[in-house]
Protein backbone atom coordinates (compact mmCIF):
# COMPACT_ATOMS: atom_id res chain seq x y z
CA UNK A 1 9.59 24.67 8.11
CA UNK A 2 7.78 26.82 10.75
CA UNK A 3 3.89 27.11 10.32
CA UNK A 4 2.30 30.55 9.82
CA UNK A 5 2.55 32.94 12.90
CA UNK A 6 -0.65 33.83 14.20
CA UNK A 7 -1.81 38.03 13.13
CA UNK A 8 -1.72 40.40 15.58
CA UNK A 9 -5.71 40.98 15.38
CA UNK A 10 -5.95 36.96 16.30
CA UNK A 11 -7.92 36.88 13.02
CA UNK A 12 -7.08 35.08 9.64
CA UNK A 13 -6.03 38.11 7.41
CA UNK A 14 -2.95 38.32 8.53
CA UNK A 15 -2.17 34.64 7.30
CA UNK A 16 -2.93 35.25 3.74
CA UNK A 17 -0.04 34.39 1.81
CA UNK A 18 1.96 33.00 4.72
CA UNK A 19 3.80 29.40 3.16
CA UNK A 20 2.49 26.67 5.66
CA UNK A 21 3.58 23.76 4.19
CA UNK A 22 5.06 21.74 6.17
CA UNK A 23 3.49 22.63 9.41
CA UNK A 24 5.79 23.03 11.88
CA UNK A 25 3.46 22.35 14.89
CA UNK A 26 2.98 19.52 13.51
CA UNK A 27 6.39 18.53 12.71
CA UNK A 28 7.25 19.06 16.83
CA UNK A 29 4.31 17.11 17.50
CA UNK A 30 5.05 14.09 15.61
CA UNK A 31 8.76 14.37 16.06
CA UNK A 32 8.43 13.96 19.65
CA UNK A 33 5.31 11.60 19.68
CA UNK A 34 7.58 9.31 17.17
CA UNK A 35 10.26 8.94 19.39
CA UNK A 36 8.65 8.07 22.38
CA UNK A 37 6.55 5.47 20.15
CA UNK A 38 9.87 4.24 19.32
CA UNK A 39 11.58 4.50 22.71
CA UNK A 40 8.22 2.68 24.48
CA UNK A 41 7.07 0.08 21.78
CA UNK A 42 4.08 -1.27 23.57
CA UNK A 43 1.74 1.74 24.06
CA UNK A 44 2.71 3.18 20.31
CA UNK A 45 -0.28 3.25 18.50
CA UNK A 46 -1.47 5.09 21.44
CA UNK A 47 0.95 7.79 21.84
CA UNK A 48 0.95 8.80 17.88
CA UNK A 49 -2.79 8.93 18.03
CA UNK A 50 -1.88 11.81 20.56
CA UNK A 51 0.98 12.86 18.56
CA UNK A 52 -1.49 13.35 16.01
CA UNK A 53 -3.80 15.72 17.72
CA UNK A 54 -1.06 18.62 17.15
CA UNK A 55 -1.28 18.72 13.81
CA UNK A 56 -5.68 17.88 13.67
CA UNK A 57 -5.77 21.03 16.35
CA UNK A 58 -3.96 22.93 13.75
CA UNK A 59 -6.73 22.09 11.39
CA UNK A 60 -9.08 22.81 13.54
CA UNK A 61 -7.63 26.21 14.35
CA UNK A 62 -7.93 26.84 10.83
CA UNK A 63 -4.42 27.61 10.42
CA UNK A 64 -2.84 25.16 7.87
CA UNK A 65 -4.56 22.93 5.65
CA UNK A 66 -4.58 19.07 5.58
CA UNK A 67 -1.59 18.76 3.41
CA UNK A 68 0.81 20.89 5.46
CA UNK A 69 -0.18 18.43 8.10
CA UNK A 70 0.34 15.77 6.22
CA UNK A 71 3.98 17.16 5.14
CA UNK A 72 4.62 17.57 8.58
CA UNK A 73 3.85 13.99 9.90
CA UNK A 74 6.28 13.00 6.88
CA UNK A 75 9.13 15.26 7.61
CA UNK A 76 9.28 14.57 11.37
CA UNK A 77 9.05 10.45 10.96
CA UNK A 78 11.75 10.98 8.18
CA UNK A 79 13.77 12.65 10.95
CA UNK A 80 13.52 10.43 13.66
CA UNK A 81 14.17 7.37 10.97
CA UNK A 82 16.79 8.68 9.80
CA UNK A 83 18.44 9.10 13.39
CA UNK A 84 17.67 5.53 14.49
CA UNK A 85 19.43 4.11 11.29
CA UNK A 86 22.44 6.06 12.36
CA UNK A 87 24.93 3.47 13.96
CA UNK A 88 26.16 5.56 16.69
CA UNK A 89 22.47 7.47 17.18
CA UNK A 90 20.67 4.54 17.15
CA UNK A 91 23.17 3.17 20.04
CA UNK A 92 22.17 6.08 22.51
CA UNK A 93 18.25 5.33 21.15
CA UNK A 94 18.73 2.02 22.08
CA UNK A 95 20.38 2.53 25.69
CA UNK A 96 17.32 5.64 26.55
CA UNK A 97 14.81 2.50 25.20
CA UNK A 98 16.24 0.33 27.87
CA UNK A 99 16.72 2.62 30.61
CA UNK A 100 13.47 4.07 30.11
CA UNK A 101 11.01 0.91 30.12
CA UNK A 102 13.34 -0.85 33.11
CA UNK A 103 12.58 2.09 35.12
CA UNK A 104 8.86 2.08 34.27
CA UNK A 105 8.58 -1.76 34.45
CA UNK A 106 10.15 -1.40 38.31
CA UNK A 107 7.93 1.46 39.14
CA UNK A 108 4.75 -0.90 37.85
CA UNK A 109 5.36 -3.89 39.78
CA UNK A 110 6.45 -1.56 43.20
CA UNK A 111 2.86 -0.01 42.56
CA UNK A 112 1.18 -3.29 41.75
CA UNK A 113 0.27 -2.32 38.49
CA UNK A 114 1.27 -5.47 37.03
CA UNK A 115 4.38 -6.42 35.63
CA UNK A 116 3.92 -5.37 31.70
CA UNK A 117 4.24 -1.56 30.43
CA UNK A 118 0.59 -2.73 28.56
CA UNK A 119 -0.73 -3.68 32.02
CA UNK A 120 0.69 -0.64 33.78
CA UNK A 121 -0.64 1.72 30.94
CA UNK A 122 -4.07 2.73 32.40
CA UNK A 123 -6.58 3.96 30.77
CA UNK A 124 -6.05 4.42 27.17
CA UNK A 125 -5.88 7.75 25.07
CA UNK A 126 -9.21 9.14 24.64
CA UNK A 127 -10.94 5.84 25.47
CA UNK A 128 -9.66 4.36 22.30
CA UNK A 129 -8.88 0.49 22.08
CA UNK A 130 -4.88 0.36 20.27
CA UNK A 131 -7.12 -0.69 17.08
CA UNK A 132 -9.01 2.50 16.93
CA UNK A 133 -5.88 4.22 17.91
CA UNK A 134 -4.52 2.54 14.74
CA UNK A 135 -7.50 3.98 12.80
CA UNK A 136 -7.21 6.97 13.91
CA UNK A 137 -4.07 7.40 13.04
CA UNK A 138 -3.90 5.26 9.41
CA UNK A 139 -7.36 8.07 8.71
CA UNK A 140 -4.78 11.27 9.09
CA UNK A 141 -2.49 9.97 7.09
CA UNK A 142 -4.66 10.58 3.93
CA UNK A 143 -7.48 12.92 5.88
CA UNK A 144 -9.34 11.22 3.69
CA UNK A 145 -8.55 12.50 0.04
CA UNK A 146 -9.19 10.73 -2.86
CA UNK A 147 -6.88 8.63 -5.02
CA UNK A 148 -5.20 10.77 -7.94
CA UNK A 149 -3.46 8.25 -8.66
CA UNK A 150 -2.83 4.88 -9.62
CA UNK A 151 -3.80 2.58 -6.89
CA UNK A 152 -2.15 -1.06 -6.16
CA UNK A 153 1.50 0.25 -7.04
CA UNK A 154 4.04 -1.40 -4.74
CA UNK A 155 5.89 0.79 -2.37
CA UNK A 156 9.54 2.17 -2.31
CA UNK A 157 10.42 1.85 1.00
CA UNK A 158 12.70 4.98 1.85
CA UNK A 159 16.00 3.85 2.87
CA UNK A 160 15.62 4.36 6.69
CA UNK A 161 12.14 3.78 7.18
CA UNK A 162 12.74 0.32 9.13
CA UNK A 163 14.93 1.64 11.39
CA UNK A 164 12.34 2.66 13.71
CA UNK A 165 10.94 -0.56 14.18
CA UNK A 166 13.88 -2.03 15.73
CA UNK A 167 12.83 -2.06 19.01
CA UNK A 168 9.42 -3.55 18.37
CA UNK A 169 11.30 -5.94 16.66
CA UNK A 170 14.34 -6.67 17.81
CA UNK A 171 14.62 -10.11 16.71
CA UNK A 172 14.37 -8.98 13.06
CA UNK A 173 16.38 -8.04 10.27
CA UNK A 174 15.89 -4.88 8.19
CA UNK A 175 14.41 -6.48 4.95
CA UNK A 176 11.95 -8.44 7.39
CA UNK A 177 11.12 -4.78 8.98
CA UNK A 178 10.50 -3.63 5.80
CA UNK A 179 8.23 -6.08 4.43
CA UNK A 180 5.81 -5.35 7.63
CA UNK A 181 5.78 -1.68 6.58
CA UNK A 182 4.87 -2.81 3.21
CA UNK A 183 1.78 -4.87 4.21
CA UNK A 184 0.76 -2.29 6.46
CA UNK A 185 1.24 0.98 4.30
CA UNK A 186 -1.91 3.06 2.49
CA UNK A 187 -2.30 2.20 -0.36
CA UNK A 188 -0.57 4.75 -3.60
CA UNK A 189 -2.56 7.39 -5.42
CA UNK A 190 -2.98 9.65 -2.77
CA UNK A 191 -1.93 13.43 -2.49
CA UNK A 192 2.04 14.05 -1.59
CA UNK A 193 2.68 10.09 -2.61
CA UNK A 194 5.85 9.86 -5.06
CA UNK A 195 5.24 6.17 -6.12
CA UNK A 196 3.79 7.15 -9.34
CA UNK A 197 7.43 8.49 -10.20
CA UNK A 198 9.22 5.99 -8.63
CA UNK A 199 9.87 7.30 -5.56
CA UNK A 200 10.05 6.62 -2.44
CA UNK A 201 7.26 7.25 -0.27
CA UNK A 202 6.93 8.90 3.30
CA UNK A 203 3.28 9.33 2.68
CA UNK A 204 2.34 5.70 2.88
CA UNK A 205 4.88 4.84 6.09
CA UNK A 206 2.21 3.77 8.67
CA UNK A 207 4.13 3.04 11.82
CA UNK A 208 1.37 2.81 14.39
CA UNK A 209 0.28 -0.35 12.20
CA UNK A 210 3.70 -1.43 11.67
CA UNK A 211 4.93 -1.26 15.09
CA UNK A 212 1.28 -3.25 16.51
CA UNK A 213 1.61 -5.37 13.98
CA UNK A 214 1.57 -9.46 14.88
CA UNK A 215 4.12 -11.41 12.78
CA UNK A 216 4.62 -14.81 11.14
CA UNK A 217 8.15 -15.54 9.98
CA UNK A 218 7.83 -18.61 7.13
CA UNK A 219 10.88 -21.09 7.00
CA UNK A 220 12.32 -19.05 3.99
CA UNK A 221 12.78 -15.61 6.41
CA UNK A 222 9.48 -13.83 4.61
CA UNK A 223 7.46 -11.91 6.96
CA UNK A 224 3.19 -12.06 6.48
CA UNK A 225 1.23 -9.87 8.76
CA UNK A 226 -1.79 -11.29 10.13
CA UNK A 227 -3.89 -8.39 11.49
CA UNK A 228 -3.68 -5.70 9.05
CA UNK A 229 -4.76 -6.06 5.75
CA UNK A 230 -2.76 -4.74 2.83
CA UNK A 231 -4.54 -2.07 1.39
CA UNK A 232 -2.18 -1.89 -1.35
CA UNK A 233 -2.90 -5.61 -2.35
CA UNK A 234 -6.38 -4.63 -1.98
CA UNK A 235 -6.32 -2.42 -5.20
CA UNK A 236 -4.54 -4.94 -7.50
CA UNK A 237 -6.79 -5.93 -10.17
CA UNK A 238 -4.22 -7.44 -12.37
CA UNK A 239 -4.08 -10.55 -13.74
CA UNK A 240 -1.05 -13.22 -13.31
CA UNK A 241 -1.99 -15.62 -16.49
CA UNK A 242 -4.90 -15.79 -18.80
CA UNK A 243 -6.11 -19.00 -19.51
CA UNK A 244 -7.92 -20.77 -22.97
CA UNK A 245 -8.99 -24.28 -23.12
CA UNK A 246 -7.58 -24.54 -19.56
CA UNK A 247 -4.45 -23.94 -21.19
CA UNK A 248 -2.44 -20.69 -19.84
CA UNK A 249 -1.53 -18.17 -22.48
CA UNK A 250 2.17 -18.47 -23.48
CA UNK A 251 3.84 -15.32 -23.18
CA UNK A 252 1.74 -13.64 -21.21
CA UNK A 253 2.12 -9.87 -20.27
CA UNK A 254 -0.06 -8.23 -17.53
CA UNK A 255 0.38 -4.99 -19.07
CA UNK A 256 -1.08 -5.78 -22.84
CA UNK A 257 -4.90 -5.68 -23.02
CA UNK A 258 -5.29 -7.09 -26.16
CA UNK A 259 -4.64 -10.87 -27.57
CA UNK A 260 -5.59 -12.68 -31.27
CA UNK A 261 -5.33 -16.26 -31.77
CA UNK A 262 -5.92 -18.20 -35.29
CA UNK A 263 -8.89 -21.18 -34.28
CA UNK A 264 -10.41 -23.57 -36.26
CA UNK A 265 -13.43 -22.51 -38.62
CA UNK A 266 -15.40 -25.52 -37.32
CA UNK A 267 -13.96 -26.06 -33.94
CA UNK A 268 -16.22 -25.01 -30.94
CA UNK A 269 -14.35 -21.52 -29.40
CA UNK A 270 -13.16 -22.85 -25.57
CA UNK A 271 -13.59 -20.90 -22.82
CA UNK A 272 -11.54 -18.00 -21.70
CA UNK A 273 -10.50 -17.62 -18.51
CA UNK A 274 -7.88 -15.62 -16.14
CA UNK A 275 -6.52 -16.16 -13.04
CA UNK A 276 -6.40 -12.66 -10.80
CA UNK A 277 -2.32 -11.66 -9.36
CA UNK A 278 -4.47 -11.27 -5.64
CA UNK A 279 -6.66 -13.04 -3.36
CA UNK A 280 -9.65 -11.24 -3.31
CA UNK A 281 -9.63 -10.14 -6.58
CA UNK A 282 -12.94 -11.30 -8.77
CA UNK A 283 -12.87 -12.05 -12.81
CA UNK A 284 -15.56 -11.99 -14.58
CA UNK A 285 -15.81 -12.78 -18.59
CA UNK A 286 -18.11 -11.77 -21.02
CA UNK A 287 -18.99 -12.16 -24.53
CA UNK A 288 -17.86 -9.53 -27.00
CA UNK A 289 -15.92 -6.01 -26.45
CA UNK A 290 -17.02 -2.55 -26.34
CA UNK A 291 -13.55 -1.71 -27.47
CA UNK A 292 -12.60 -4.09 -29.95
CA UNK A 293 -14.49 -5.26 -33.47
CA UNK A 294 -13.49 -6.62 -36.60
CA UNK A 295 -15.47 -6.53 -40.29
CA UNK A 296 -13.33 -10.46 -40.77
CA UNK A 297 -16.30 -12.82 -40.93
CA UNK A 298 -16.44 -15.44 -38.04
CA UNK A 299 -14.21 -12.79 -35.73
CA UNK A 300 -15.42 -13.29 -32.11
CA UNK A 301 -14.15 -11.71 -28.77
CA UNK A 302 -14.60 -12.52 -24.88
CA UNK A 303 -14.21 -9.44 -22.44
CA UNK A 304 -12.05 -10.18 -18.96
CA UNK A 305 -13.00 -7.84 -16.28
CA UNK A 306 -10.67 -8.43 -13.01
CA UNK A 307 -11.89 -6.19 -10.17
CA UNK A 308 -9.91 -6.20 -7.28
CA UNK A 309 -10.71 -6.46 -3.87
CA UNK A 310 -12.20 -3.09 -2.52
CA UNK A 311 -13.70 -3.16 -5.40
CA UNK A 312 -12.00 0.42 -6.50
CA UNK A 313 -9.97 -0.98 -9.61
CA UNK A 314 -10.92 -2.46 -12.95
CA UNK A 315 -8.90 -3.91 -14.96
CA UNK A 316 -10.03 -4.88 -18.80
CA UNK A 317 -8.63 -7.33 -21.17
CA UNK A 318 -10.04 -8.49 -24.76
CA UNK A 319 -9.31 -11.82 -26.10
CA UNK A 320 -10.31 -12.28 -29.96
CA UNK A 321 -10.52 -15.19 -31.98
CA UNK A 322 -10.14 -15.07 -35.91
CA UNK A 323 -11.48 -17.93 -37.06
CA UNK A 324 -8.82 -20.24 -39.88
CA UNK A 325 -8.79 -23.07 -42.06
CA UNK A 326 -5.50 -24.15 -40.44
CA UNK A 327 -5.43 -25.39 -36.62
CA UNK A 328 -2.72 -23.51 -35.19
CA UNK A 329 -3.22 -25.00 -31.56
CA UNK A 330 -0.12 -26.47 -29.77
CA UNK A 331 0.08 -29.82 -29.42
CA UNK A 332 -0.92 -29.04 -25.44
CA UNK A 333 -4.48 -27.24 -26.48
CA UNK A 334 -5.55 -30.24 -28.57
CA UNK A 335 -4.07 -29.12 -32.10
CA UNK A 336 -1.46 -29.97 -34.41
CA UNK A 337 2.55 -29.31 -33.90
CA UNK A 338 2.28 -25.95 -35.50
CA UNK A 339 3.17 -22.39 -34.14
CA UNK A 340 3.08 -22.74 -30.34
CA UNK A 341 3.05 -18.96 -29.48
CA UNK A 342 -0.53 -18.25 -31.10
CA UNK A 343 -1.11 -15.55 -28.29
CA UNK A 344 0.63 -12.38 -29.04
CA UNK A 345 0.59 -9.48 -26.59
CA UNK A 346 0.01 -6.07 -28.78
CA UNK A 347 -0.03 -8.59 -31.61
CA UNK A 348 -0.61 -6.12 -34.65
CA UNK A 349 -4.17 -6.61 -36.03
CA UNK A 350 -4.75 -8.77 -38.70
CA UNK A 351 -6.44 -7.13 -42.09
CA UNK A 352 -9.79 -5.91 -41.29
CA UNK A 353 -9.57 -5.75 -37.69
CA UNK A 354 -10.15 -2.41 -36.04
């Protein structure tokens, strides 16, 4: 786990084929910096922006590279999780987090610094206000890499992530911890993220969010954070029903991009519509398909684009009408009581269609 020692000529050759992944400056850095985030709630985002200058210096130094960093930040947050989920750990956690901010909060108010650990703080790391100490941070979690993945794929929360929220929210229950850390994660597709195969995922853990985050508990126990947006909601461009007539498609399936249904020969073709799975989200349909033609006379297609909200993922679905002498509507989309499931996911293509 150690990073690469430095050569004895204080130059670079004597790195070349050291391992450096993780980097284990970095790992003391953020090991430390986590658990005083943890143990002092209130100034967090500040004190892991400075826990995340020992693994940038590294970079800087030119010693590891981004991704050693980046495995180091994860290891040492993994660490310190997994010792506050530990029942008897988490106890002594608990007493230093009490001990430690009574001690502070009397040494404020005999100072006159005020009577809050935020009022007593001073002046903040690097002259950063807690939400640029938040950017900072959320922008060396990635170090700005590009997707290689999938985006908009929910997140596994690992096991004892949530444990290290408990003293930012202490009137909280575990699954309520964890949905903050899900609205306040990075998004998936990014380098050393295991959501693609289903597992869980260090990478997209973003506790200087989750521990600043402001809460709203509904009257069914769900948690919805109101100052960070959810970058992973951001990227869904999926629809949640597609629509025809009005009329939403029976047996829909967000994962099929294709659909056929039987219309009239001389009814007037309705209008196709879809209804996106986020807010934010746009649709947009057009006539025809650059994916998708038939030689069966009368055969006409529509073209729904949903693009979600940052505008990084499309998602494309064809609708086609084949045009019959029978009206095969349901009763509900203005036809006769004949076959109600005239939508068919993956349906296989009727004879001419290509």
């Amino acid at each position: 786990m150690a990073a690469p020692p430095e050569s004895q000529d204080s130059g670079y050759s004597g790195l070349a084929g050291q391992g450096s992944y993780p980097s284990g400056h970095t790992y003391g850095g953020y090991e430390a910096g986590t658990i005083l985030a943890t143990l002092l709630p209130e100034p967090a985002p500040s004190i892991l922006a400075r826990a995340s200058e020992y693994g940038d210096n590294r970079i800087v130094l030119g010693f590891p590279y981004p991704l050693d960093v980046m495995g180091g930040r994860m290891t040492a947050q993994a660490t310190v999780a997994h010792r506050w989920a530990d029942p008897e750990f988490g106890k002594l956690l608990t007493q230093a987090h009490t001990e430690m901010r009574n001690v502070l909060l009397a040494a404020c108010e005999t100072k006159g610094y005020g009577d809050t650990l935020t009022e007593c703080a001073g002046d903040p790391y690097a002259g950063l206000s807690t939400a640029r100490h938040i950017d900072l941070c959320t922008q060396r979690l990635t170090y700005g890499f590009s997707q290689v993945g999938r985006a908009g794929q929910a997140l596994d929360v690992p096991s004892d992530a949530a444990a290290p929220l408990t003293t930012a929210f202490p009137g909280l229950t575990t699954e309520q911890r964890t949905q903050i850390l899900e609205q306040t994660a990075t998004d998936s597709g990014y380098p050393l993220v295991l959501t693609a195969g289903g597992g869980e995922s260090w990478q997209r853990i973003n506790l200087a969010a989750a521990m600043a985050a402001q809460v709203v508990v509904g009257a069914d126990g769900s948690v919805t954070v109101t100052d960070f947006s959810d970058a992973t909601k951001a990227s869904v461009a999926d629809a949640s029903a597609i629509t025809v007539g009005g009329v939403a498609l029976d047996g829909f399936d967000p994962h099929a991009g294709t659909y056929v249904v039987d219309w009239p020969e001389n009814g007037k073709l309705p209008a196709v519509g879809a209804v996106a799975a986020e807010s934010g989200a746009r649709v947009k349909v057009t006539t025809g398909s650059s994916t998708v033609s038939s030689s069966v006379p009368g055969f006409t297609t529509r073209t729904i684009t949903v693009t979600s909200a940052n505008g990084k993922v499309v998602r494309i679905c064809t609708v086609g009408f084949q045009r019959t002498e029978r009206d095969h509507r349901s009763p509900a989309q203005g036809g006769g009581a004949h076959d109600h499931g005239i939508w068919s996911p993956a349906r296989e293509w009727e004879g001419g269609l290509s």
